[in-house]
PDB file of N, CA and C in Angstrom:
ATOM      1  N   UNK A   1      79.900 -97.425  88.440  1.00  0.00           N
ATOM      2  CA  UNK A   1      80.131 -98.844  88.690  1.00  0.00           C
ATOM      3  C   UNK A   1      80.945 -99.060  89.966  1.00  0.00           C
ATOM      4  N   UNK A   2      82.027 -98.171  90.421  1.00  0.00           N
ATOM      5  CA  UNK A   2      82.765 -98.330  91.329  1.00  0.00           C
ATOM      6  C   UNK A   2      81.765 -98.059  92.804  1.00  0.00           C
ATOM      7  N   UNK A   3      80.709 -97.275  92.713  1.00  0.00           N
ATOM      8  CA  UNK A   3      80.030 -96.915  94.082  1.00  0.00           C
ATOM      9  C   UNK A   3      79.120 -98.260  93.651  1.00  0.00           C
ATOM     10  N   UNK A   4      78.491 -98.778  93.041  1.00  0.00           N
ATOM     11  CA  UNK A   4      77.666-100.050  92.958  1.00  0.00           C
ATOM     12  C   UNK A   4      78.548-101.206  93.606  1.00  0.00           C
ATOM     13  N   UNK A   5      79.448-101.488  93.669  1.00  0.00           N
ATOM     14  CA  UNK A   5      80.320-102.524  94.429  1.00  0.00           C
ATOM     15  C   UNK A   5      79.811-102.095  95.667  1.00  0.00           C
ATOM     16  N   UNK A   6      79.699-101.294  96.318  1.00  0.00           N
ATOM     17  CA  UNK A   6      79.431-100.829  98.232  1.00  0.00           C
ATOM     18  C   UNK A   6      78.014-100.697  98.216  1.00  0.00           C
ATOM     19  N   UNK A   7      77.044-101.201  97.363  1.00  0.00           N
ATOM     20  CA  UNK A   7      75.575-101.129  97.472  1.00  0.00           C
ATOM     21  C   UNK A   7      75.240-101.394  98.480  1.00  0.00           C
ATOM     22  N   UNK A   8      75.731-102.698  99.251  1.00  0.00           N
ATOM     23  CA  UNK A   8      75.679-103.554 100.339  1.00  0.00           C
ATOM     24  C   UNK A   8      75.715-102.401 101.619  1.00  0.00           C
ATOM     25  N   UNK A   9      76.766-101.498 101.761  1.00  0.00           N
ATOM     26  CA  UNK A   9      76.696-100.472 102.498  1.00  0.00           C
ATOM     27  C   UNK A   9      76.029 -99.145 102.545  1.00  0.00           C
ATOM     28  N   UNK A  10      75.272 -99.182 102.023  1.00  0.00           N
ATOM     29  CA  UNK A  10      74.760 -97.996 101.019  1.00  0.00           C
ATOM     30  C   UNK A  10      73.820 -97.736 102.791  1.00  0.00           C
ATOM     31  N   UNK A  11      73.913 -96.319 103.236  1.00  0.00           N
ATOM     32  CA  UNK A  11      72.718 -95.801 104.052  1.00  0.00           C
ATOM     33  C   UNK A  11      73.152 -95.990 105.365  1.00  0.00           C
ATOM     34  N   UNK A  12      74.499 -96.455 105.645  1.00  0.00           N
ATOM     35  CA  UNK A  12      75.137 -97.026 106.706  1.00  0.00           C
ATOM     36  C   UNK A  12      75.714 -95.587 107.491  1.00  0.00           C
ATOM     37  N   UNK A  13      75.518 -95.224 108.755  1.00  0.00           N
ATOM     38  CA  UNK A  13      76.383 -94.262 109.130  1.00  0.00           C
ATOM     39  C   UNK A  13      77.246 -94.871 109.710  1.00  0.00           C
ATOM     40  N   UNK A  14      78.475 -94.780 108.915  1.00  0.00           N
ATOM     41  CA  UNK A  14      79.850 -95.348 109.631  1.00  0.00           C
ATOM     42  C   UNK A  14      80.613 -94.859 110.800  1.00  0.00           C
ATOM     43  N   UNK A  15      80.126 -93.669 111.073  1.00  0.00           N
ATOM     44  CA  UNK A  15      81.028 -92.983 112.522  1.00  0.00           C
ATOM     45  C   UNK A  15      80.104 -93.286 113.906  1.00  0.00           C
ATOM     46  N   UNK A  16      78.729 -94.176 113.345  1.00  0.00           N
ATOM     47  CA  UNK A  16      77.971 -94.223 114.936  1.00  0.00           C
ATOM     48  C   UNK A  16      77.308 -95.557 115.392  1.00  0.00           C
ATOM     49  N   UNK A  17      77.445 -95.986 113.818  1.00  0.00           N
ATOM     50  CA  UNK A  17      76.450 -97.574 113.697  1.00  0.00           C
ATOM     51  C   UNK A  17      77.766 -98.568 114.536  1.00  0.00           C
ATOM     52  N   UNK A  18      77.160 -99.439 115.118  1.00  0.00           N
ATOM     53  CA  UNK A  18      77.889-101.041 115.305  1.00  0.00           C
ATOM     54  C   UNK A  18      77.278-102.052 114.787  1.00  0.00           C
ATOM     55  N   UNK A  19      77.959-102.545 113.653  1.00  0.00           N
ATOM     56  CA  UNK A  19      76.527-103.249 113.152  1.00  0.00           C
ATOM     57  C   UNK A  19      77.436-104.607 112.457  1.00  0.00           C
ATOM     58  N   UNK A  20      77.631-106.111 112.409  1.00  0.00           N
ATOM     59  CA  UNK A  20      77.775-107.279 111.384  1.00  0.00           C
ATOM     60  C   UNK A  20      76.880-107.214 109.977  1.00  0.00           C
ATOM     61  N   UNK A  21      77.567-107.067 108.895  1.00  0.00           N
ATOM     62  CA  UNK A  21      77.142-107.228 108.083  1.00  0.00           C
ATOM     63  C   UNK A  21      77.222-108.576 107.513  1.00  0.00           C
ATOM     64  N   UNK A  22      76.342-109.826 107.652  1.00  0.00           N
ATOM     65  CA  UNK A  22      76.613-110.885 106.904  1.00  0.00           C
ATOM     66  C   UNK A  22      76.578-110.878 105.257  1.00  0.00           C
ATOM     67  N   UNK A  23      77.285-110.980 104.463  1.00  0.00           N
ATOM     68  CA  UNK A  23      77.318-111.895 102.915  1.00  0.00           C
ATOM     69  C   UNK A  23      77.242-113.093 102.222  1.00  0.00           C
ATOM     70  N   UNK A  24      76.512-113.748 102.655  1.00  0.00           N
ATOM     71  CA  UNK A  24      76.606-115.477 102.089  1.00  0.00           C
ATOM     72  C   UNK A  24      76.486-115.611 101.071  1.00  0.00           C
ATOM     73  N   UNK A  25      77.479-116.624 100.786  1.00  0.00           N
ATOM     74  CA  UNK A  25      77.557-116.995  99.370  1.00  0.00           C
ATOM     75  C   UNK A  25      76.769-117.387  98.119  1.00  0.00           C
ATOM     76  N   UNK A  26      75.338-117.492  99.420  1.00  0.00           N
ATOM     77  CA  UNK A  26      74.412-117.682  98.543  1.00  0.00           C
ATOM     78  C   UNK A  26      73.384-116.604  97.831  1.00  0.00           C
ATOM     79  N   UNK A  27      74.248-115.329  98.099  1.00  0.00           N
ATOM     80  CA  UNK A  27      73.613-114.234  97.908  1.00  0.00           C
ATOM     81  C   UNK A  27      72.786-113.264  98.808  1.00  0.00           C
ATOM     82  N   UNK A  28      72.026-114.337  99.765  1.00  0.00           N
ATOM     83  CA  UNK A  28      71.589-113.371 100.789  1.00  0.00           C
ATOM     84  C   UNK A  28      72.498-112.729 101.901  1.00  0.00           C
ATOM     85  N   UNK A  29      72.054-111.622 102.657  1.00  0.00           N
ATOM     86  CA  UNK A  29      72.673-110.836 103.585  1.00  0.00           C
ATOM     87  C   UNK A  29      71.737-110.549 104.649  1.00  0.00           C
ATOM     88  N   UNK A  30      72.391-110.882 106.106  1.00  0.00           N
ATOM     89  CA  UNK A  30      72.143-110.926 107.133  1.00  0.00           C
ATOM     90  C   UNK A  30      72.318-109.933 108.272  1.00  0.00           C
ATOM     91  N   UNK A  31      71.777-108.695 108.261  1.00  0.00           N
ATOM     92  CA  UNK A  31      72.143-107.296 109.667  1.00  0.00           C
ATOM     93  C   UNK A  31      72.167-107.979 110.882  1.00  0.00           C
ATOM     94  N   UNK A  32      73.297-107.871 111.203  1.00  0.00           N
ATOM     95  CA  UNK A  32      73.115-108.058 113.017  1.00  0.00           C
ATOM     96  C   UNK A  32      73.752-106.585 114.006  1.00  0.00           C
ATOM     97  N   UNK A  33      73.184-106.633 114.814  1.00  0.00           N
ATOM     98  CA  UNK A  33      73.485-105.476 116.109  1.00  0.00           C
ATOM     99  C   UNK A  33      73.675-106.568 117.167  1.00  0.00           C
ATOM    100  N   UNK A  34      74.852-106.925 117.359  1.00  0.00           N
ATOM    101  CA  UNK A  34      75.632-107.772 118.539  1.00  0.00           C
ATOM    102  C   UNK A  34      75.789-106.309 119.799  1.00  0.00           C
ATOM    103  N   UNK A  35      75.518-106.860 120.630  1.00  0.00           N
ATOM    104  CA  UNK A  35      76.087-105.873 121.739  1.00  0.00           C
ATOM    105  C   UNK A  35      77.300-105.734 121.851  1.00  0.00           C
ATOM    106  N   UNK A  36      78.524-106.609 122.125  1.00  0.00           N
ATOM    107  CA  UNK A  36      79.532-106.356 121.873  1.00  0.00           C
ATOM    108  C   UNK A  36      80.356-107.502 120.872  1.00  0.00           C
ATOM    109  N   UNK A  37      81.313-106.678 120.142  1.00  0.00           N
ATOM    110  CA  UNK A  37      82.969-106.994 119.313  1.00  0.00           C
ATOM    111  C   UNK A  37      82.561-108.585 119.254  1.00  0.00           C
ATOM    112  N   UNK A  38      82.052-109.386 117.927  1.00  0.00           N
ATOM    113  CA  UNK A  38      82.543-110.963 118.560  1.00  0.00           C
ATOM    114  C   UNK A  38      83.761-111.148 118.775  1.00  0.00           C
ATOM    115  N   UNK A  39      83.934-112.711 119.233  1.00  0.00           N
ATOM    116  CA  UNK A  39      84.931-112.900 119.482  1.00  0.00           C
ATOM    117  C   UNK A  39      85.316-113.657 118.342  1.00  0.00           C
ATOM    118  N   UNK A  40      86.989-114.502 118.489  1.00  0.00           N
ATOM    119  CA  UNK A  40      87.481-115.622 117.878  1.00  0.00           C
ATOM    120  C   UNK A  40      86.101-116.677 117.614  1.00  0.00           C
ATOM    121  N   UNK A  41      86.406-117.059 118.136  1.00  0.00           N
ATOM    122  CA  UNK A  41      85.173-118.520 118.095  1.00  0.00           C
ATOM    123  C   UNK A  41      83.820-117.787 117.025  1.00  0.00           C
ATOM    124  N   UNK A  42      83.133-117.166 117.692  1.00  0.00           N
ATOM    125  CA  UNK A  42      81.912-116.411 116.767  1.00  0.00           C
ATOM    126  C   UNK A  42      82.469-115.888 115.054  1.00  0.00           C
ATOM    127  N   UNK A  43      83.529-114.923 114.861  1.00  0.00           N
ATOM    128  CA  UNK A  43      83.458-114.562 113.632  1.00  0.00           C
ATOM    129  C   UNK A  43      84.176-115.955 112.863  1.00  0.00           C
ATOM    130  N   UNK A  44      84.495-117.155 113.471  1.00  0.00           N
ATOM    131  CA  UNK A  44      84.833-118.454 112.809  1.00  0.00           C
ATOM    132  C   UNK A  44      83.678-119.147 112.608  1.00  0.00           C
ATOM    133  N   UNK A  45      82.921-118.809 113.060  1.00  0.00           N
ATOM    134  CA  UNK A  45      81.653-119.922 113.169  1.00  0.00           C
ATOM    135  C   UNK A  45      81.136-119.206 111.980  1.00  0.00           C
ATOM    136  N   UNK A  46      80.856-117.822 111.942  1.00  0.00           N
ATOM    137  CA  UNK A  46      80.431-117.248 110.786  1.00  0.00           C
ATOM    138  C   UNK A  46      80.738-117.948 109.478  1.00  0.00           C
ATOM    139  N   UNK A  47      82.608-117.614 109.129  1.00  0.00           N
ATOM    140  CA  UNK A  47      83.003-117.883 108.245  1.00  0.00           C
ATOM    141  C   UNK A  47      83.134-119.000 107.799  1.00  0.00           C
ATOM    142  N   UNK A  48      82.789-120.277 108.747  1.00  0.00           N
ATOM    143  CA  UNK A  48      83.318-121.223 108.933  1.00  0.00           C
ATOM    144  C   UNK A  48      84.434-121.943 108.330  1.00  0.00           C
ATOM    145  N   UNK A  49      85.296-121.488 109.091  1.00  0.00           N
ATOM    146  CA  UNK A  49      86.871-121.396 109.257  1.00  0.00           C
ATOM    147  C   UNK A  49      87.707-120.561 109.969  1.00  0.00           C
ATOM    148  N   UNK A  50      89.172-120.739 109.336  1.00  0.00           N
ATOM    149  CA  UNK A  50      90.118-120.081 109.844  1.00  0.00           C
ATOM    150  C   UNK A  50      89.780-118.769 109.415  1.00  0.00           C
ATOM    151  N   UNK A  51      90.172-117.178 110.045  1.00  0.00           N
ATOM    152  CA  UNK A  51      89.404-116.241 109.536  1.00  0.00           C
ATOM    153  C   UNK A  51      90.991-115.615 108.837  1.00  0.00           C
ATOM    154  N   UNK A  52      90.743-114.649 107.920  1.00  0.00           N
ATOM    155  CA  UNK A  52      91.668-113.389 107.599  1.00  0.00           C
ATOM    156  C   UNK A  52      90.447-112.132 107.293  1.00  0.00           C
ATOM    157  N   UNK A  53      91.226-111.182 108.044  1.00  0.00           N
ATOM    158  CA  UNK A  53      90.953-109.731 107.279  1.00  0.00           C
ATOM    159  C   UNK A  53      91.525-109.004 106.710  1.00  0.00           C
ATOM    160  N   UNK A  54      90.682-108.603 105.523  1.00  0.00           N
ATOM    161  CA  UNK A  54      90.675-107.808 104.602  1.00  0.00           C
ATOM    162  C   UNK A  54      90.003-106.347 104.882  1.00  0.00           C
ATOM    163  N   UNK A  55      90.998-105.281 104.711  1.00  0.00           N
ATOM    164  CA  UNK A  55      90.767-104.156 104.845  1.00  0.00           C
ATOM    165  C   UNK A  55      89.732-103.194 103.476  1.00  0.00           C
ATOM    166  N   UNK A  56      88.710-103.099 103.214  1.00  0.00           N
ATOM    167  CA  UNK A  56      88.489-102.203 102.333  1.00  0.00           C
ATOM    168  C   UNK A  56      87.849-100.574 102.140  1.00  0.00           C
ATOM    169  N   UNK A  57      87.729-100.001 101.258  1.00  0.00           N
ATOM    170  CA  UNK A  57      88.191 -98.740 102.085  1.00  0.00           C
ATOM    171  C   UNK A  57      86.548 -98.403 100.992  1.00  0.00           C
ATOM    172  N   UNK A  58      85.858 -97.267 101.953  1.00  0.00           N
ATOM    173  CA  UNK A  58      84.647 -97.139 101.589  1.00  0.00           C
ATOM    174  C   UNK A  58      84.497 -95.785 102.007  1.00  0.00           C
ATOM    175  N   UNK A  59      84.079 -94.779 101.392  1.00  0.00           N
ATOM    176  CA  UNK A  59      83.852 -93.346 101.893  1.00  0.00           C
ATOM    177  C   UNK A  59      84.792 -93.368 102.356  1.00  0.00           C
ATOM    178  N   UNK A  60      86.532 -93.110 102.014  1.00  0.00           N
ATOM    179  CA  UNK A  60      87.858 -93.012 102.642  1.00  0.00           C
ATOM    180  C   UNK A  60      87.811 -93.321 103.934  1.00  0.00           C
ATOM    181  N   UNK A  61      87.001 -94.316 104.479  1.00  0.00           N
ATOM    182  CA  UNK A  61      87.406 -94.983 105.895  1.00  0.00           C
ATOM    183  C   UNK A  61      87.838 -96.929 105.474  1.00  0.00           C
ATOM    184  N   UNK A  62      88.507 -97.213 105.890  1.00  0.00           N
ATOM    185  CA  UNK A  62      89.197 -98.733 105.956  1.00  0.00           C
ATOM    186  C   UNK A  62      87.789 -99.091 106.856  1.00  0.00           C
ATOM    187  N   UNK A  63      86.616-100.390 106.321  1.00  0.00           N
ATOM    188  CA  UNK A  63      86.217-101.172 106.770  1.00  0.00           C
ATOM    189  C   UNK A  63      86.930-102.682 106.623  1.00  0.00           C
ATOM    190  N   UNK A  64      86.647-103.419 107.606  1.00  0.00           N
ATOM    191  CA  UNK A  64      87.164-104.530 107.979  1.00  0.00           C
ATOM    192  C   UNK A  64      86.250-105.656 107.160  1.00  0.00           C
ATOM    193  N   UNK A  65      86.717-106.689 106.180  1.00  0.00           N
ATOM    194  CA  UNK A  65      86.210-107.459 105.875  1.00  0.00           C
ATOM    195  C   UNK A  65      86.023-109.086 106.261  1.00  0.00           C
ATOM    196  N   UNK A  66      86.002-109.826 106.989  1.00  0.00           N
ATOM    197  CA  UNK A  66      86.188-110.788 107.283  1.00  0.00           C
ATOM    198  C   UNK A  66      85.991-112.470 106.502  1.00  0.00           C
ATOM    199  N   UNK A  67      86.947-113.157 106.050  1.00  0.00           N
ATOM    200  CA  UNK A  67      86.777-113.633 105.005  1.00  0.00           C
ATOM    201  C   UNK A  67      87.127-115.227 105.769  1.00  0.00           C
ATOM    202  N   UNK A  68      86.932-116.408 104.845  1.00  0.00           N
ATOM    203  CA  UNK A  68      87.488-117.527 105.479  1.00  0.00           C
ATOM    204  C   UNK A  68      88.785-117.844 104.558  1.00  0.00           C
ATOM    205  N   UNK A  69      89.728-117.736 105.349  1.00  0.00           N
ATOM    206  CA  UNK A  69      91.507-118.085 105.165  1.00  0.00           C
ATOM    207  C   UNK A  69      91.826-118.935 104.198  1.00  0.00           C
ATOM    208  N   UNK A  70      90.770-119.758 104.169  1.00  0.00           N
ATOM    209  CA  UNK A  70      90.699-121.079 102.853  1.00  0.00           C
ATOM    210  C   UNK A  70      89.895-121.126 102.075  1.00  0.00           C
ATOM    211  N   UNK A  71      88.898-120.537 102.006  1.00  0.00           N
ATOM    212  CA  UNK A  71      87.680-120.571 101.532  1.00  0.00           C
ATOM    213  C   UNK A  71      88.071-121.251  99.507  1.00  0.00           C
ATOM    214  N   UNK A  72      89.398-120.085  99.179  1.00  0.00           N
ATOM    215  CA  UNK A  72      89.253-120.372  97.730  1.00  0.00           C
ATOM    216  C   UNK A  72      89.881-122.163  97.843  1.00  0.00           C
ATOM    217  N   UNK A  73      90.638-122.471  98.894  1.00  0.00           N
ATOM    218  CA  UNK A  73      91.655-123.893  98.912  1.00  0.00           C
ATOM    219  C   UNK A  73      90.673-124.797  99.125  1.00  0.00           C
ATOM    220  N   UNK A  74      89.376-124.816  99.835  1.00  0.00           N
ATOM    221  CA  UNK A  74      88.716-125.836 100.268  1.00  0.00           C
ATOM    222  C   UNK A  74      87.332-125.846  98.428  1.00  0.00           C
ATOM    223  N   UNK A  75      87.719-124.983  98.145  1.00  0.00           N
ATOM    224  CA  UNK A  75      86.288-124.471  97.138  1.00  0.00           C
ATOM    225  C   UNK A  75      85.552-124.423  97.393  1.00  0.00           C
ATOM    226  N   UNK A  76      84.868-123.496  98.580  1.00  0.00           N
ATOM    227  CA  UNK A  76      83.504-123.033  98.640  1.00  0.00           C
ATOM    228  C   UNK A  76      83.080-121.844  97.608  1.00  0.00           C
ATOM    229  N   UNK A  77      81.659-122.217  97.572  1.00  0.00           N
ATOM    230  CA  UNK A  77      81.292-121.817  96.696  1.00  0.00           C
ATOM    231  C   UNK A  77      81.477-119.976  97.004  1.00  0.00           C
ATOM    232  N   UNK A  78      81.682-119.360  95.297  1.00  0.00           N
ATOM    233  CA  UNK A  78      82.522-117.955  95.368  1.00  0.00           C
ATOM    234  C   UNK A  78      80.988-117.172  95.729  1.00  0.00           C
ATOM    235  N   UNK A  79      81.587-115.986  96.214  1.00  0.00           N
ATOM    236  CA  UNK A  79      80.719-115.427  97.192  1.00  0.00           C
ATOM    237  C   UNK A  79      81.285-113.996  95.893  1.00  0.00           C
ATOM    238  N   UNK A  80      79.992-113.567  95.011  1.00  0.00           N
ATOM    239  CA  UNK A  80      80.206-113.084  94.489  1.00  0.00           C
ATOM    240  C   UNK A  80      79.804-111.400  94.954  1.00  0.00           C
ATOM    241  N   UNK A  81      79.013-111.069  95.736  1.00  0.00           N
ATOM    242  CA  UNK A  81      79.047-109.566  96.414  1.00  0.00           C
ATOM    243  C   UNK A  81      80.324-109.291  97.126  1.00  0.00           C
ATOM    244  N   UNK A  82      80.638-110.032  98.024  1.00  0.00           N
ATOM    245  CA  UNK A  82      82.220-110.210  98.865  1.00  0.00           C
ATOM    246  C   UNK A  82      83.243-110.036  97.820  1.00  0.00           C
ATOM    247  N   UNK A  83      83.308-110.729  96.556  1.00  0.00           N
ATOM    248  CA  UNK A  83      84.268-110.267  95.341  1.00  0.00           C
ATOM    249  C   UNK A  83      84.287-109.222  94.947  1.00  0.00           C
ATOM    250  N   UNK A  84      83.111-108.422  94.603  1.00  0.00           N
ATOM    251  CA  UNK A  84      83.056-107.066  93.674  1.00  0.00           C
ATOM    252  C   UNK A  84      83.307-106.156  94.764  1.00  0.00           C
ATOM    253  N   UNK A  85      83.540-106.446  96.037  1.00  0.00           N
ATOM    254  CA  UNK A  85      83.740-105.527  97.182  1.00  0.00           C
ATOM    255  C   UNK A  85      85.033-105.574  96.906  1.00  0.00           C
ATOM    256  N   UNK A  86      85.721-106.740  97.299  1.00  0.00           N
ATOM    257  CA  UNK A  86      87.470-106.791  97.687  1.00  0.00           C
ATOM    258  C   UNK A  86      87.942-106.711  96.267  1.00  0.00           C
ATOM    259  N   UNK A  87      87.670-106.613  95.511  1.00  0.00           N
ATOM    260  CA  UNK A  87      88.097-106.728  93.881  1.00  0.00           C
ATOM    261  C   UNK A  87      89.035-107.947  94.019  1.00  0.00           C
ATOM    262  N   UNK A  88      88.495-109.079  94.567  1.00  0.00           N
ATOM    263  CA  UNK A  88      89.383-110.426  94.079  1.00  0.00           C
ATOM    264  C   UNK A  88      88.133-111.640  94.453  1.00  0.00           C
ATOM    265  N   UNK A  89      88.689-112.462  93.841  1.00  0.00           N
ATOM    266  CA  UNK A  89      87.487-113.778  94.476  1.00  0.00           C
ATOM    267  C   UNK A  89      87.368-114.255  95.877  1.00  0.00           C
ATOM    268  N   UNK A  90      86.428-114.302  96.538  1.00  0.00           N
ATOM    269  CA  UNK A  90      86.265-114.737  97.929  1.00  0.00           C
ATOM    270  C   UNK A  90      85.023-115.954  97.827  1.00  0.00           C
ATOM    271  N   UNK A  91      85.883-117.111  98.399  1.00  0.00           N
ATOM    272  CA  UNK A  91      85.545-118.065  99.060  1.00  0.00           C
ATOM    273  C   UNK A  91      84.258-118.354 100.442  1.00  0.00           C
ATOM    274  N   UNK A  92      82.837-118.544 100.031  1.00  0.00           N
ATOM    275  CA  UNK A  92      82.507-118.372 101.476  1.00  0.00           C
ATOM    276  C   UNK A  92      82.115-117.165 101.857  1.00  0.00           C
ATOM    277  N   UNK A  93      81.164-117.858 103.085  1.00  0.00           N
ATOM    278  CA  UNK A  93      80.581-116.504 103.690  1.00  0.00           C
ATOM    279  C   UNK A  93      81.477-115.721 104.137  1.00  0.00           C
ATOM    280  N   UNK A  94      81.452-114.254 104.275  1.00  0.00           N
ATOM    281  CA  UNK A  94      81.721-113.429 104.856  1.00  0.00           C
ATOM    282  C   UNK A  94      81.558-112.441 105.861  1.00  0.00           C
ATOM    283  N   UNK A  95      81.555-111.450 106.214  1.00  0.00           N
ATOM    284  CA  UNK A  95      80.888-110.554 107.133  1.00  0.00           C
ATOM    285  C   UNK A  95      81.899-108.999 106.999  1.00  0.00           C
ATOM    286  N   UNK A  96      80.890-107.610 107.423  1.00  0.00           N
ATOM    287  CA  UNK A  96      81.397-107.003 107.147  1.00  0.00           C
ATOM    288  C   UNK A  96      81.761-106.140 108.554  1.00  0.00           C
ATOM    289  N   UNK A  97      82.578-105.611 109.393  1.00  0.00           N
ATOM    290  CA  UNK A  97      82.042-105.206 110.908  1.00  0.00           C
ATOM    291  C   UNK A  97      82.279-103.459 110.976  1.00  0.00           C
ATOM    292  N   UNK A  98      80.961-103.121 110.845  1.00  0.00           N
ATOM    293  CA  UNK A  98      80.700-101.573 111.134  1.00  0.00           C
ATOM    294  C   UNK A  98      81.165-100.991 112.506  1.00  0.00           C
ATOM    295  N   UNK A  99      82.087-100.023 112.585  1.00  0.00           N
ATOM    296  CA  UNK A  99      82.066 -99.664 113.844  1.00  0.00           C
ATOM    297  C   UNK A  99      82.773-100.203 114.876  1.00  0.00           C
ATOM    298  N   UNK A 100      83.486-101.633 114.534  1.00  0.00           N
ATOM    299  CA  UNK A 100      84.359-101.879 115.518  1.00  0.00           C
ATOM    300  C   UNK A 100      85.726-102.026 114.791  1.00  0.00           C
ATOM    301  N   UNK A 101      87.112-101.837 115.523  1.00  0.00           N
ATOM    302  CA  UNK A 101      88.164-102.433 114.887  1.00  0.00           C
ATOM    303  C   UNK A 101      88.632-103.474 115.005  1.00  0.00           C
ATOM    304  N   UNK A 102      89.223-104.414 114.154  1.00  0.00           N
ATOM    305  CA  UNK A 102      90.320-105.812 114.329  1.00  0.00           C
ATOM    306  C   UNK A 102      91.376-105.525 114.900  1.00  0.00           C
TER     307      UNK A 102
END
């Protein structure tokens, strides 16, 4: 049950890929290969909002989770793959970023 939470990552090579993983709340998920790191503005537009990251740790490496700052205060609707990842409730789309750091 604990490797079924990272399904979402499942097949990913983490030491070579650069890759956005979108999570929407509505269940679907979105691959992107950005050429480079977004910026401020872009991973807000994603989340739409203020952003925080969340660190979670997958094959003992810390991936970066990107969440919206309010998501649970405004009540968007719970983004239930993004939950069973961070083991808490998340608000809103998310994204996951392979390969680059915050």
């Amino acid at each position: 049950e604990i490797r079924a939470k990272f399904d979402v990552l499942k097949g990913l090579n983490m030491a070579t890929e650069k890759k956005v993983i979108l999570l929407k709340a509505d269940g679907t998920r979105q691959d992107l290969t950005p050429e480079k790191k977004p910026d401020l503005k872009q991973m807000q537009d994603w989340v739409g909002g203020y952003i925080e990251v969340i660190h979670v740790s997958f094959e003992g490496k810390k991936v970066p989770m990107v969440v919206n700052e309010e998501g649970l205060i405004h009540r968007l609707p719970l983004n239930y793959q993004a939950g069973r990842i961070a083991d808490s409730p998340i608000g809103g789309d998310v994204f996951i970023l392979i390969g680059w750091r915050l």
